[in-house]
Protein backbone atom coordinates (compact mmCIF):
# COMPACT_ATOMS: atom_id res chain seq x y z
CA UNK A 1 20.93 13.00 26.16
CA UNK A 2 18.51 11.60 23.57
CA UNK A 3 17.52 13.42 21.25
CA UNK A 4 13.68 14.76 21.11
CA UNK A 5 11.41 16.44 18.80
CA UNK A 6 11.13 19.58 17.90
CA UNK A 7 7.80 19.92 17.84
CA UNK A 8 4.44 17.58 16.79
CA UNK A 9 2.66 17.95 14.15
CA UNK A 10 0.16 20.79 14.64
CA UNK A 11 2.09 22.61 17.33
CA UNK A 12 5.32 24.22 16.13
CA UNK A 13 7.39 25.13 18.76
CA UNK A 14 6.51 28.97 18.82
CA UNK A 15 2.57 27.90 19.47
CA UNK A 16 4.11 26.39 22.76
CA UNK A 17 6.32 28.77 23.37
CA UNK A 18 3.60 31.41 23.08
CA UNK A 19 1.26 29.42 25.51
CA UNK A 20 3.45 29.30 28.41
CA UNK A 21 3.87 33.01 27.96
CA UNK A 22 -0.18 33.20 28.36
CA UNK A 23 0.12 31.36 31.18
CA UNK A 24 2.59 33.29 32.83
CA UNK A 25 1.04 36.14 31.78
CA UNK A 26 -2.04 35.11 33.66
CA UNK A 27 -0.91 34.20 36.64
CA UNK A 28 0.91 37.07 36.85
CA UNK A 29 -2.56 38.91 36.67
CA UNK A 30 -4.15 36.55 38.76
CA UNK A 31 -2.45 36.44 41.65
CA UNK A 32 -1.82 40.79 41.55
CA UNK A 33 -5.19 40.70 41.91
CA UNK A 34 -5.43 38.49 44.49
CA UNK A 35 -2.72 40.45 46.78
CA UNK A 36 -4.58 43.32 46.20
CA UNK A 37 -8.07 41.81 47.17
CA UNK A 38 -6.33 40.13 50.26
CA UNK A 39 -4.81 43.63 51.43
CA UNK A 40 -7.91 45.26 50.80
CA UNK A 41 -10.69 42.23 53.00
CA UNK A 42 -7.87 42.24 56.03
CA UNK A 43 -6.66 45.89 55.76
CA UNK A 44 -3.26 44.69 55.69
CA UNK A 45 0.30 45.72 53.79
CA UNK A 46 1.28 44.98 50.53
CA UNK A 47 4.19 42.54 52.21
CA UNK A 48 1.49 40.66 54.26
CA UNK A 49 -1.11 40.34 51.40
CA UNK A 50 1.68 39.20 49.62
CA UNK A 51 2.86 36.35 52.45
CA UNK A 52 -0.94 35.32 52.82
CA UNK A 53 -1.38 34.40 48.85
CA UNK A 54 2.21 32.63 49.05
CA UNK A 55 1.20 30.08 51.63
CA UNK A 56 -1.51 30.06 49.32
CA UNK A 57 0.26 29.16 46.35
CA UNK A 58 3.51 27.14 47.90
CA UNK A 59 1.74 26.06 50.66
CA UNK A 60 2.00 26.74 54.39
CA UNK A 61 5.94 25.21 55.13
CA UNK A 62 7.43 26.36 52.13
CA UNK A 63 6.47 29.77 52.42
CA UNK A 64 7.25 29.65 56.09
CA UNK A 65 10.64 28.24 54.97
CA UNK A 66 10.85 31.04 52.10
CA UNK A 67 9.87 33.80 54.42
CA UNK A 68 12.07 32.12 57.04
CA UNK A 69 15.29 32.78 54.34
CA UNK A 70 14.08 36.72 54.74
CA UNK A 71 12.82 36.70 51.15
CA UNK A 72 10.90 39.65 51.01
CA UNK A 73 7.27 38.63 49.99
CA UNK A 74 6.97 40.69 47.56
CA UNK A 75 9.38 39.27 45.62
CA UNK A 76 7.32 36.71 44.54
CA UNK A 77 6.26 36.47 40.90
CA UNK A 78 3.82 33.55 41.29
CA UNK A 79 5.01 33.29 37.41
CA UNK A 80 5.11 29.55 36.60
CA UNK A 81 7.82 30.24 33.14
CA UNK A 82 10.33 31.65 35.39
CA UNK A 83 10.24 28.13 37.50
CA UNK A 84 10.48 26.16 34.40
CA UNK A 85 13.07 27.55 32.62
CA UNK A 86 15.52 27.62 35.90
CA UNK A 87 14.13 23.94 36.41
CA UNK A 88 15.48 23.31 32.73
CA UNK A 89 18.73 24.98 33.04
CA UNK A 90 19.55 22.79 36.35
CA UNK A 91 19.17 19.60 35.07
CA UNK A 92 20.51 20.67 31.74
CA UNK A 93 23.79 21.20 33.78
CA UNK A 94 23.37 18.03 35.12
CA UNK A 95 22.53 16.10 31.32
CA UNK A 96 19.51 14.82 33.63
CA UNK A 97 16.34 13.09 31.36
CA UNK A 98 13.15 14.97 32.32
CA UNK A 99 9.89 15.52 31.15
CA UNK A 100 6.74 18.41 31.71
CA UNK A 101 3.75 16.86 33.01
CA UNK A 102 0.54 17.69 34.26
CA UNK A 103 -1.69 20.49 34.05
CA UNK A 104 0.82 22.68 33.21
CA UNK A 105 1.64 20.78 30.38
CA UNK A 106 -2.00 20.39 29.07
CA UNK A 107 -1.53 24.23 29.83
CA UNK A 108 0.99 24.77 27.08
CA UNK A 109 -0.26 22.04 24.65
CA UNK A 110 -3.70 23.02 24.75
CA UNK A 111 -4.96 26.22 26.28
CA UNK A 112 -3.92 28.89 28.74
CA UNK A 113 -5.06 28.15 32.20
CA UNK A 114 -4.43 28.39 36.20
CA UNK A 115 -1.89 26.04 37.42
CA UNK A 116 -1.96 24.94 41.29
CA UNK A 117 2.19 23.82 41.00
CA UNK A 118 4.85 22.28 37.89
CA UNK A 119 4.91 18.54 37.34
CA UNK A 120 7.90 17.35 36.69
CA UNK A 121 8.82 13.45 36.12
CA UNK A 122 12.94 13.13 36.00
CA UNK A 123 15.82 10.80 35.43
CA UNK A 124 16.82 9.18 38.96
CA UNK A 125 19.70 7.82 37.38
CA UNK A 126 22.83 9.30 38.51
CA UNK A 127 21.95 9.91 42.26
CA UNK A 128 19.35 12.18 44.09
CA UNK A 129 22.30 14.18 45.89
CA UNK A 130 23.88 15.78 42.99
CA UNK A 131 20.21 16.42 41.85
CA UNK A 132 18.84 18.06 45.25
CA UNK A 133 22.49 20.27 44.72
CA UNK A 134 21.85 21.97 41.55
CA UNK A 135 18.40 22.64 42.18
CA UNK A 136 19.04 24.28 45.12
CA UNK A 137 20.60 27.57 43.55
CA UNK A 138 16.88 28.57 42.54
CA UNK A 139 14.87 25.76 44.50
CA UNK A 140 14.30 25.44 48.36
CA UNK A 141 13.96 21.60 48.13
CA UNK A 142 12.04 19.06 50.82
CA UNK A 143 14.85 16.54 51.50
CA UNK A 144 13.98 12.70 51.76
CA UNK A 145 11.84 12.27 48.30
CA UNK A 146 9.34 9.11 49.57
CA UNK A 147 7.62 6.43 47.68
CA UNK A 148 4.28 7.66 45.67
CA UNK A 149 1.34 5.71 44.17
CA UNK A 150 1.90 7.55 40.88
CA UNK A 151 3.85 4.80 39.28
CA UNK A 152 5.82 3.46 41.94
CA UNK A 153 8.18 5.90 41.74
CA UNK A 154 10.15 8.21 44.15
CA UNK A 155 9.24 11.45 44.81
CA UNK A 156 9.66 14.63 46.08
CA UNK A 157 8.96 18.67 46.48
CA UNK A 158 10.60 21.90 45.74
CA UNK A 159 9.21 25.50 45.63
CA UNK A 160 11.13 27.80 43.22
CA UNK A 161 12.72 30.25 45.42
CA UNK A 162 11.88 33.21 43.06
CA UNK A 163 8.31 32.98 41.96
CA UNK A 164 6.82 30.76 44.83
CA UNK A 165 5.78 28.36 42.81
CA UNK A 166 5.67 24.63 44.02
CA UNK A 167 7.23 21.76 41.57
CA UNK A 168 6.11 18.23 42.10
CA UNK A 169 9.00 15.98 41.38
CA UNK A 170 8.52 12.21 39.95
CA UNK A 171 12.34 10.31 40.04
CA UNK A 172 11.82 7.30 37.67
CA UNK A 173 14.23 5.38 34.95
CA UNK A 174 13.36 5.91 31.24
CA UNK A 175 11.43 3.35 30.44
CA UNK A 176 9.28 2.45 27.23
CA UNK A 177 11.59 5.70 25.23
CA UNK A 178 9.93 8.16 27.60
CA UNK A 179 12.24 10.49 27.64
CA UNK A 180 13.37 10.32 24.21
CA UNK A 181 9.87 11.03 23.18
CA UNK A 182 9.95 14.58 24.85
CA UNK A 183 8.96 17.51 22.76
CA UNK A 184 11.24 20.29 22.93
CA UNK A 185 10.47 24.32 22.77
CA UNK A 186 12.94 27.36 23.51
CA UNK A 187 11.14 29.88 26.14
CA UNK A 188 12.63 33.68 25.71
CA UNK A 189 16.48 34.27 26.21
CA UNK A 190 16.60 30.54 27.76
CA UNK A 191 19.82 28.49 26.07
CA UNK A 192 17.83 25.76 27.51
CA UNK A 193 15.38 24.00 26.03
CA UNK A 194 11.84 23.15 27.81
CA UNK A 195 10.98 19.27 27.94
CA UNK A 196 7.40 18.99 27.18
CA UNK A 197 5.64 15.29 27.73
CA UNK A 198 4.54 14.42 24.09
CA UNK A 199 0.45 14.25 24.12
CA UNK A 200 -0.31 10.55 24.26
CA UNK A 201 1.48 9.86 26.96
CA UNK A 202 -0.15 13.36 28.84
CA UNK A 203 -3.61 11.92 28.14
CA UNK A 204 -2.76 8.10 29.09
CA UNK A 205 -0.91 9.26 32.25
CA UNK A 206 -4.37 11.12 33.22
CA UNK A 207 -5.84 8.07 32.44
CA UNK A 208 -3.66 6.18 34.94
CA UNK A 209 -4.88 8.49 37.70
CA UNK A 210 -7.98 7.45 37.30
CA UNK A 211 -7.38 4.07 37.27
CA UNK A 212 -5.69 4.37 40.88
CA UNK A 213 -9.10 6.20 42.22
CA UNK A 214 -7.70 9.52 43.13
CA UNK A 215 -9.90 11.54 45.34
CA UNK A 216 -10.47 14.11 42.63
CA UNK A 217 -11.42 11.58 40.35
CA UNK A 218 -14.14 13.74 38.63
CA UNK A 219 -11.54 16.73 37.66
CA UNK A 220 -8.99 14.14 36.54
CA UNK A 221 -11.94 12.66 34.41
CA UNK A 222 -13.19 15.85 33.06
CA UNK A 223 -9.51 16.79 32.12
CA UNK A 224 -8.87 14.04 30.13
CA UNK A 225 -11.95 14.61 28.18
CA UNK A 226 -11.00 17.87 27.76
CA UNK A 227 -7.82 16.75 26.90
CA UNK A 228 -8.59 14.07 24.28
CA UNK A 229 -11.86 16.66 22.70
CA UNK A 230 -9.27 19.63 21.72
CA UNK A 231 -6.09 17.81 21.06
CA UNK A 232 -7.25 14.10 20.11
CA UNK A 233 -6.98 14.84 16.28
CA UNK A 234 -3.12 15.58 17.28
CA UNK A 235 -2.42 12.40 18.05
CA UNK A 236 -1.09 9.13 17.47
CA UNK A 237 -4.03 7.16 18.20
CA UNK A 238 -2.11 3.82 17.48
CA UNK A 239 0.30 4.60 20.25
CA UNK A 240 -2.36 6.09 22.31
CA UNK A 241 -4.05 2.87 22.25
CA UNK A 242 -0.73 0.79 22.93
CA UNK A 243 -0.04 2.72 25.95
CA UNK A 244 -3.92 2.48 27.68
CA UNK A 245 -3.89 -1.73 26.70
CA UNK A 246 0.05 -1.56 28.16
CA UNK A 247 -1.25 0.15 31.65
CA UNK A 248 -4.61 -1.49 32.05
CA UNK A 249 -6.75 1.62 31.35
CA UNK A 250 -8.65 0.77 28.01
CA UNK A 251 -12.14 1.09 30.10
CA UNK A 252 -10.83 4.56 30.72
CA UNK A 253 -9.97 5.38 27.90
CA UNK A 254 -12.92 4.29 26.13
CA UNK A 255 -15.04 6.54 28.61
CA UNK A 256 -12.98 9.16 27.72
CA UNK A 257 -14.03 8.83 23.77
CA UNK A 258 -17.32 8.86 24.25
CA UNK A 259 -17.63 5.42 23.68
CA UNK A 260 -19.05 3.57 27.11
């Protein structure tokens, strides 16, 4: 596996580490509340509060599928670290490339925040089959990953068996040093290390989004400026600019920096 960075400049390892715990830490909150709120506004049990907000969270056939497996419901953690680590630990096992995306990973790099599932772009190298295998220990996977728009590359879903949450999956070849470029982080007692996307190409891969017209346009937009007003000063705004003129989303970017 190639080897990654520790950690950028202006976020050592333990500031990322310690964001993911926020985050954990506030879903965990979040959604207790929410089971509670739920049992209270239907007068319902603590199990069936606890079903409702995981069709919330996984969405309607996962849960179904979970529940289906006679996983108690409240078993769920709705705690997104859990889910990553076991993700890293699979394809660790498997020496399989991947990276942390999305707004989980503008979670940990910039600020604690609600997550709706774990973005996760990985090596398709080596087969799909061994892949789907390993994750299935902690992951109830969809079978058949299809084509996507998000760079033409093959996709798929999984829900993590033990906190409910959903994990996007992008299969794509390294291309352009992706992967190499990860920054890594330990997370508690994990041997593992977590993959985190490095910042420029978070913020250009936001910009891509846009570029494609996504229905929620406006969110990605406001993200990115989000994104680029709290953590531009972190990065490499050479590379940042090699990457929007590479994918055709200079305009974007510009609009991004305040400068259109």
């Amino acid at each position: 596996m190639a080897a990654a960075m520790v950690a950028s400049v202006g976020a050592p390892a333990a500031a990322l580490a310690s964001n993911l715990c926020q985050t954990d830490l506030l879903h965990a909150f979040t959604f207790s509340r929410r089971c509670v709120r739920v049992s209270r506004l239907y007068g319902c049990s603590a199990e069936t509060a606890h079903a409702i907000v995981l069709r919330q969270v996984a969405g309607v056939v996962f849960a179904d599928a979970l529940l289906e497996a006679r996983q108690v419901p409240s078993s769920f953690t709705f705690r997104p670290a859990s889910a990553v680590v076991d993700l890293a630990d699979a394809l660790a096992r498997l020496n399989r490339q991947y990276l942390l995306t999305g707004s989980l990973a503008s979670s940990i790099w910039d600020r604690p925040r609600l997550v709706k599932d774990i973005d996760v772009i990985v090596d398709v190298r080596g087969g799909l089959d061994e892949l789907v295998d390993s994750l299935s220990e902690s992951f109830l996977v969809l079978a058949g990953p299809s084509d996507s728009s998000f760079a033409h590359s093959m996709y798929a879903q999984a829900v993590h068996r033990s906190s409910g949450f959903r994990i996007e999956l992008f299969f794509r070849v390294s291309g352009h040093g992706l992967y190499s470029r990860a920054t890594n982080f330990v997370y508690g007692d994990s041997a593992m290390p977590v993959r985190l996307m490095p910042l420029e190409e978070l913020l250009v891969s936001r910009l891509i989004f846009l570029g494609a017209e996504c229905p929620s346009q406006a969110a990605k937009l406001t993200g990115a400026m989000q994104l680029w007003r709290r953590c531009g000063s972190r990065m490499d705004q050479v590379r940042v600019a090699r990457l929007a003129k590479r994918f055709g989303v200079e305009q974007w970017l510009g609009r991004v920096k305040g400068e259109e």
